[in-house]
N, C-alpha and C. Protein backbone atom coordinates (compact mmCIF):
# COMPACT_ATOMS: atom_id res chain seq x y z
N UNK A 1 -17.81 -4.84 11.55
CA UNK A 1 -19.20 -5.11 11.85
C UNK A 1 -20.04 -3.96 11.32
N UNK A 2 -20.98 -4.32 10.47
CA UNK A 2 -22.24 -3.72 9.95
C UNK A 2 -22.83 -2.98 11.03
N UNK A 3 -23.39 -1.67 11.60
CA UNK A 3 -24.12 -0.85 12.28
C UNK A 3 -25.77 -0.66 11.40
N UNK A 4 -26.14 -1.51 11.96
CA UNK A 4 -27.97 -1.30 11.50
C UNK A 4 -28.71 0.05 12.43
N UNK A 5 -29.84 0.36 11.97
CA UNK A 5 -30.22 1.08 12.35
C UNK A 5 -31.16 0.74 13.82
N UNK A 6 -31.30 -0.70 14.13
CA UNK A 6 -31.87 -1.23 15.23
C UNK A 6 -30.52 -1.15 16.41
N UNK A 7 -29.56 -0.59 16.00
CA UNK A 7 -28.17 -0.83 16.98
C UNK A 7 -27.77 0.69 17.18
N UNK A 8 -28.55 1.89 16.74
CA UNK A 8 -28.72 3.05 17.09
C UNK A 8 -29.82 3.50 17.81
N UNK A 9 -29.91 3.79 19.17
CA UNK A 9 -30.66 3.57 20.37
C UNK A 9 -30.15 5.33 20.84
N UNK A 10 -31.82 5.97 21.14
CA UNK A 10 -31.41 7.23 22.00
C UNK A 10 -30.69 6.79 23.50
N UNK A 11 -30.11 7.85 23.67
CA UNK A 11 -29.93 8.03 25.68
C UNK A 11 -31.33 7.55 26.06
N UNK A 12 -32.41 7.79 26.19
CA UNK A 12 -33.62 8.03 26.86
C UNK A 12 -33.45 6.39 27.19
N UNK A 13 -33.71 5.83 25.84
CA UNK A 13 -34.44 4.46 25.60
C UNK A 13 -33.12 3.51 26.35
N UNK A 14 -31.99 3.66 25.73
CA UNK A 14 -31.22 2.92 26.54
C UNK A 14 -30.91 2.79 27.72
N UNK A 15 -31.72 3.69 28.85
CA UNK A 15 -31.68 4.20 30.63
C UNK A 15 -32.67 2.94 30.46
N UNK A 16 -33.43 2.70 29.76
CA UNK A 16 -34.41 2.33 30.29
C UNK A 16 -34.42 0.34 29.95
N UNK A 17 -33.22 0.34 29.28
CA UNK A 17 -33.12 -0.99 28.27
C UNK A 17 -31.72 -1.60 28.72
N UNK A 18 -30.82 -0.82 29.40
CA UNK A 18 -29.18 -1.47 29.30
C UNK A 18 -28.98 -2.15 29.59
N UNK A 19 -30.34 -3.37 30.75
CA UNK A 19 -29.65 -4.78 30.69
C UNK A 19 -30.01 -5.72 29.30
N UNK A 20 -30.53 -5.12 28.78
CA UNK A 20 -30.92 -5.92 27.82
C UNK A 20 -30.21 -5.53 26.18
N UNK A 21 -29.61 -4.47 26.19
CA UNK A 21 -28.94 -4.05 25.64
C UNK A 21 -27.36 -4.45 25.54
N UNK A 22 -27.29 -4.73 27.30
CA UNK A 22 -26.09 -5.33 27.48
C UNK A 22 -25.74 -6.80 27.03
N UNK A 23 -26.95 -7.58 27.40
CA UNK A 23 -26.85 -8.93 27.00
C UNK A 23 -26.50 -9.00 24.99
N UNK A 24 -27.14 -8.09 24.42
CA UNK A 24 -27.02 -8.26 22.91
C UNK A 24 -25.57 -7.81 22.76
N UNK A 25 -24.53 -6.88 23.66
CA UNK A 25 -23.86 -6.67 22.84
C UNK A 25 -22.99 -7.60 23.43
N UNK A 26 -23.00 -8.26 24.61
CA UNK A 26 -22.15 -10.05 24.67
C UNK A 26 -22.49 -10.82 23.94
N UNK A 27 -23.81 -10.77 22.97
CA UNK A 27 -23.58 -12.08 22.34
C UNK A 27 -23.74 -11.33 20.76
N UNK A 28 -22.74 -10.02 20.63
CA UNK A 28 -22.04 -9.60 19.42
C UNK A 28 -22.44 -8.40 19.19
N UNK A 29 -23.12 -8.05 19.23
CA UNK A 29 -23.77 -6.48 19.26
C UNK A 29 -22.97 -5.80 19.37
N UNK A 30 -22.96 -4.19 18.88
CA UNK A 30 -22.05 -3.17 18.90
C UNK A 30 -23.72 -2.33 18.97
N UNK A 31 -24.02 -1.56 20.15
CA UNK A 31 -24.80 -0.40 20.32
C UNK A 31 -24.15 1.25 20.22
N UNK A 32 -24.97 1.82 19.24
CA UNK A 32 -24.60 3.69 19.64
C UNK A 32 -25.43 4.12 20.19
N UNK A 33 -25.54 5.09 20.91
CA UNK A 33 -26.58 5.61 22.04
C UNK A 33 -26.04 7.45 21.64
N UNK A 34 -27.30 7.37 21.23
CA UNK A 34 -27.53 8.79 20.77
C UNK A 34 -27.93 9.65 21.91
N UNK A 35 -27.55 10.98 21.62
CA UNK A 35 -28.22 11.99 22.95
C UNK A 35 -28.27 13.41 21.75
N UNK A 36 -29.47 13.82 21.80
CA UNK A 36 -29.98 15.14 21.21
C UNK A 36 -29.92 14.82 19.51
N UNK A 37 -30.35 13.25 18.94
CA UNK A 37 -30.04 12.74 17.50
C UNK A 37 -28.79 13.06 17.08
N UNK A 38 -28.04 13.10 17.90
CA UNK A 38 -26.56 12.56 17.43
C UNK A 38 -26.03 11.68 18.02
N UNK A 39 -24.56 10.99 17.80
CA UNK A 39 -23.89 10.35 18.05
C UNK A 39 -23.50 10.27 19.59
N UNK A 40 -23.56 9.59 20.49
CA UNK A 40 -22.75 9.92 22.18
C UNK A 40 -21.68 9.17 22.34
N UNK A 41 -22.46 7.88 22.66
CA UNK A 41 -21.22 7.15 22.78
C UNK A 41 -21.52 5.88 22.30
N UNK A 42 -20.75 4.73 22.43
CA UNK A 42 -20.62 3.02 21.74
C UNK A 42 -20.79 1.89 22.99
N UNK A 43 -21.68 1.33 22.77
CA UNK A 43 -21.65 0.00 24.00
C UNK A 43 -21.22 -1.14 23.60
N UNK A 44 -19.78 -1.51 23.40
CA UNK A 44 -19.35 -2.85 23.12
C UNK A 44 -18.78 -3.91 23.66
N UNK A 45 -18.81 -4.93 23.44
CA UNK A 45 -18.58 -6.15 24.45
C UNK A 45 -16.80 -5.86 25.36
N UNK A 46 -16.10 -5.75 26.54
CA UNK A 46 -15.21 -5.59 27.03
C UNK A 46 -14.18 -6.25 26.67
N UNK A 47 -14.39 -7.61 26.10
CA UNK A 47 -13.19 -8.21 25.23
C UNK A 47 -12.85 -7.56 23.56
N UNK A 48 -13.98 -7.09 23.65
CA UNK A 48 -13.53 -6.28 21.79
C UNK A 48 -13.10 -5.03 21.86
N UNK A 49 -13.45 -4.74 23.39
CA UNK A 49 -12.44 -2.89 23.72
C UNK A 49 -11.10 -3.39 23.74
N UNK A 50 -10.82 -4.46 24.50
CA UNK A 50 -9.45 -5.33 25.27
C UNK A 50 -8.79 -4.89 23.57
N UNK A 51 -9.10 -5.65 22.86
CA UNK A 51 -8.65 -5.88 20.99
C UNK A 51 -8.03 -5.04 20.82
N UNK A 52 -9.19 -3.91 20.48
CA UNK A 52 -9.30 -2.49 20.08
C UNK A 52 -8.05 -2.17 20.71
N UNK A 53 -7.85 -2.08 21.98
CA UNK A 53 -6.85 -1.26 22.46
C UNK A 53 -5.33 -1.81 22.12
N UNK A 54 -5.41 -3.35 21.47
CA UNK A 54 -4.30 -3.82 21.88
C UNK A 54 -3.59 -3.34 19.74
N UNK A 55 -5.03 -3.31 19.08
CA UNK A 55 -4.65 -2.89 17.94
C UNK A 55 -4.44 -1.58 17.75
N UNK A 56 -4.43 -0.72 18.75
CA UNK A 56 -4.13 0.81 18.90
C UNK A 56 -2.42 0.65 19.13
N UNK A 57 -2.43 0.00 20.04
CA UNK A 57 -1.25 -0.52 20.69
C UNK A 57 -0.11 -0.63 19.47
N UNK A 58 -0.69 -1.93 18.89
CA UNK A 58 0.51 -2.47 17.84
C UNK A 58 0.77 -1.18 16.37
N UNK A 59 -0.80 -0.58 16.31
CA UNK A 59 -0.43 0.44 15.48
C UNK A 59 0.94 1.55 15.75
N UNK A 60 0.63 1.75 17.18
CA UNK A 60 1.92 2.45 17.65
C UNK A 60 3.43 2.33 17.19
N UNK A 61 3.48 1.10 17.52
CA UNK A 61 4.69 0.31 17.59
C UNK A 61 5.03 0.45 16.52
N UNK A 62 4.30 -0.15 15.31
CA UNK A 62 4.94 -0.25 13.60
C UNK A 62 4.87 0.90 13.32
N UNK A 63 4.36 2.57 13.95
CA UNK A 63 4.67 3.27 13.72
C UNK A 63 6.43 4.15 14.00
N UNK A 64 6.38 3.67 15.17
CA UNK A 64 7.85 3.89 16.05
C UNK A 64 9.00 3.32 15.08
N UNK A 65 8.58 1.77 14.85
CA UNK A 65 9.42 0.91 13.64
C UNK A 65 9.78 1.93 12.73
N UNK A 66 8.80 2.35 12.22
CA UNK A 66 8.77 2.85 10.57
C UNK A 66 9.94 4.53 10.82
N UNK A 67 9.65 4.94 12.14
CA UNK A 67 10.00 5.81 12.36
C UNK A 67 11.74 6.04 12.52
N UNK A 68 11.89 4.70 13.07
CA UNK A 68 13.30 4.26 13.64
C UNK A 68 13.78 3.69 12.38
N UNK A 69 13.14 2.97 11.52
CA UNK A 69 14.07 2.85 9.87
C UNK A 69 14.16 3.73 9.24
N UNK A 70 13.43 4.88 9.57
CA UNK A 70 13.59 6.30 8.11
C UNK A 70 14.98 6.70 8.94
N UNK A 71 14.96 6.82 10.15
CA UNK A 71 16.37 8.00 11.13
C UNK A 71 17.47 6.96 10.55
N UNK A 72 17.47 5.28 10.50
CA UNK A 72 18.68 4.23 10.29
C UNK A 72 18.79 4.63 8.77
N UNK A 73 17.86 4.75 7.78
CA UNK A 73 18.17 5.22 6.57
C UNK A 73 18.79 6.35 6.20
N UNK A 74 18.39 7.61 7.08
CA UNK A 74 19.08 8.68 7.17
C UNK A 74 20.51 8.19 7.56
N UNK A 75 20.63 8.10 8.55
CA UNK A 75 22.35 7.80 9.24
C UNK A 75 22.84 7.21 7.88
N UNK A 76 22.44 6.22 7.43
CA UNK A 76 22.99 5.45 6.83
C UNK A 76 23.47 6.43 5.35
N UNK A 77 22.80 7.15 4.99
CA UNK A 77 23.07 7.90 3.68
C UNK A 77 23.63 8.51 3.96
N UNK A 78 23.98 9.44 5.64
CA UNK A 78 25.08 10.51 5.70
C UNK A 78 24.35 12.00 5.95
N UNK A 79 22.67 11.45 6.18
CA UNK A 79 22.20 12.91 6.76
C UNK A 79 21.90 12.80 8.10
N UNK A 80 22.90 13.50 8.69
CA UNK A 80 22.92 13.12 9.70
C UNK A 80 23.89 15.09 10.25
N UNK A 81 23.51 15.18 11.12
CA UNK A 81 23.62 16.73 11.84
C UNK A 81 24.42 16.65 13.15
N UNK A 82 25.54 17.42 13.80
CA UNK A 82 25.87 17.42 15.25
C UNK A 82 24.81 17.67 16.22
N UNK A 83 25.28 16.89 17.20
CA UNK A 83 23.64 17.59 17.81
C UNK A 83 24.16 18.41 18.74
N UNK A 84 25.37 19.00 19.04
CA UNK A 84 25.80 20.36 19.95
C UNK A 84 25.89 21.28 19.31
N UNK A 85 25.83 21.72 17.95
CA UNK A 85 25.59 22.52 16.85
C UNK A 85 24.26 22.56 16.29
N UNK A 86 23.45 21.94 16.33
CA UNK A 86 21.98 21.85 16.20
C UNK A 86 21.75 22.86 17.29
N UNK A 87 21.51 22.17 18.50
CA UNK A 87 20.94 22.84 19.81
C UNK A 87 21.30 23.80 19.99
N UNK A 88 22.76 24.52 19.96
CA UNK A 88 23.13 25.97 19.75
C UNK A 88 21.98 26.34 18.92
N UNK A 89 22.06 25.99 17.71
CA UNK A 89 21.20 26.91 16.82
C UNK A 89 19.45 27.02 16.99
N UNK A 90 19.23 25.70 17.73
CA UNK A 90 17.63 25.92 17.94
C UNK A 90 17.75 26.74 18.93
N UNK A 91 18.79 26.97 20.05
CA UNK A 91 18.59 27.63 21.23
C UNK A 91 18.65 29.59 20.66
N UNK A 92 19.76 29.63 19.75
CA UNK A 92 19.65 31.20 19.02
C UNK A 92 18.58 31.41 18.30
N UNK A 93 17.84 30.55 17.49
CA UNK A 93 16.16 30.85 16.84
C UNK A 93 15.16 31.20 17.96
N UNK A 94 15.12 30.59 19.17
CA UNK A 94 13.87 30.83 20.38
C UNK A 94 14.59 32.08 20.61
N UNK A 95 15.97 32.61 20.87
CA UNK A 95 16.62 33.99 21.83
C UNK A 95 15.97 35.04 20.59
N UNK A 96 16.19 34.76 19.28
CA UNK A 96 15.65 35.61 18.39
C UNK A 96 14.18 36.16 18.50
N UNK A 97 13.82 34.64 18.27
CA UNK A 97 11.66 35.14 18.82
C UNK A 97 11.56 35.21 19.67
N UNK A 98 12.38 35.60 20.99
CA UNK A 98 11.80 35.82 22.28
C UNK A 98 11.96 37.59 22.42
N UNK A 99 13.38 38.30 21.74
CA UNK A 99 13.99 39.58 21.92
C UNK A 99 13.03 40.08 20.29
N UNK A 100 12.13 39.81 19.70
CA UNK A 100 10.77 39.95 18.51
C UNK A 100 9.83 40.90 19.78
């Protein structure tokens, strides 16, 4: 969605406007509400936060995915480390920078 400059509203004006402000952004509106000519915060309809969050959400996930096929690709090629020989050694790097 396009942000016009009629959908950038100070703090002041919007105390004084938010039911009516509110009604525009249910029937699609996205408001910014400026405080000191900058940016504050966003007034958008509660089903397009619902979205928003659920596309935060799924971003996660295909990130985790992507994350969990690089480690299956690793295993799979043979780089792959003990992990009671690892942890020894991360545990002697912290005893090193701690006796620094």
């Amino acid at each position: 969605m396009v942000i016009s400059a009629v959908d950038v509203i100070p703090l002041s004006q919007a105390r004084a406007k938010l039911s009516e402000l509110a009604d525009q952004v249910r029937a699609g509106a996205e408001k910014i509400i400026t405080k000191n000519g900058e940016s504050y915060v966003a007034l958008i309809d509660a089903h397009r936060l619902d979205y928003y969050h659920q596309l935060e959400r799924e971003r996660i996930h295909l990130l985790l995915i992507d994350d969990a096929s690089r480690g299956l690709a690793d295993v799979a090629v043979g780089k792959v480390k003990d992990a009671q020989s690892t942890l020894r050694a991360i545990k002697r790097r912290r005893a090193a920078k701690v006796s620094d």
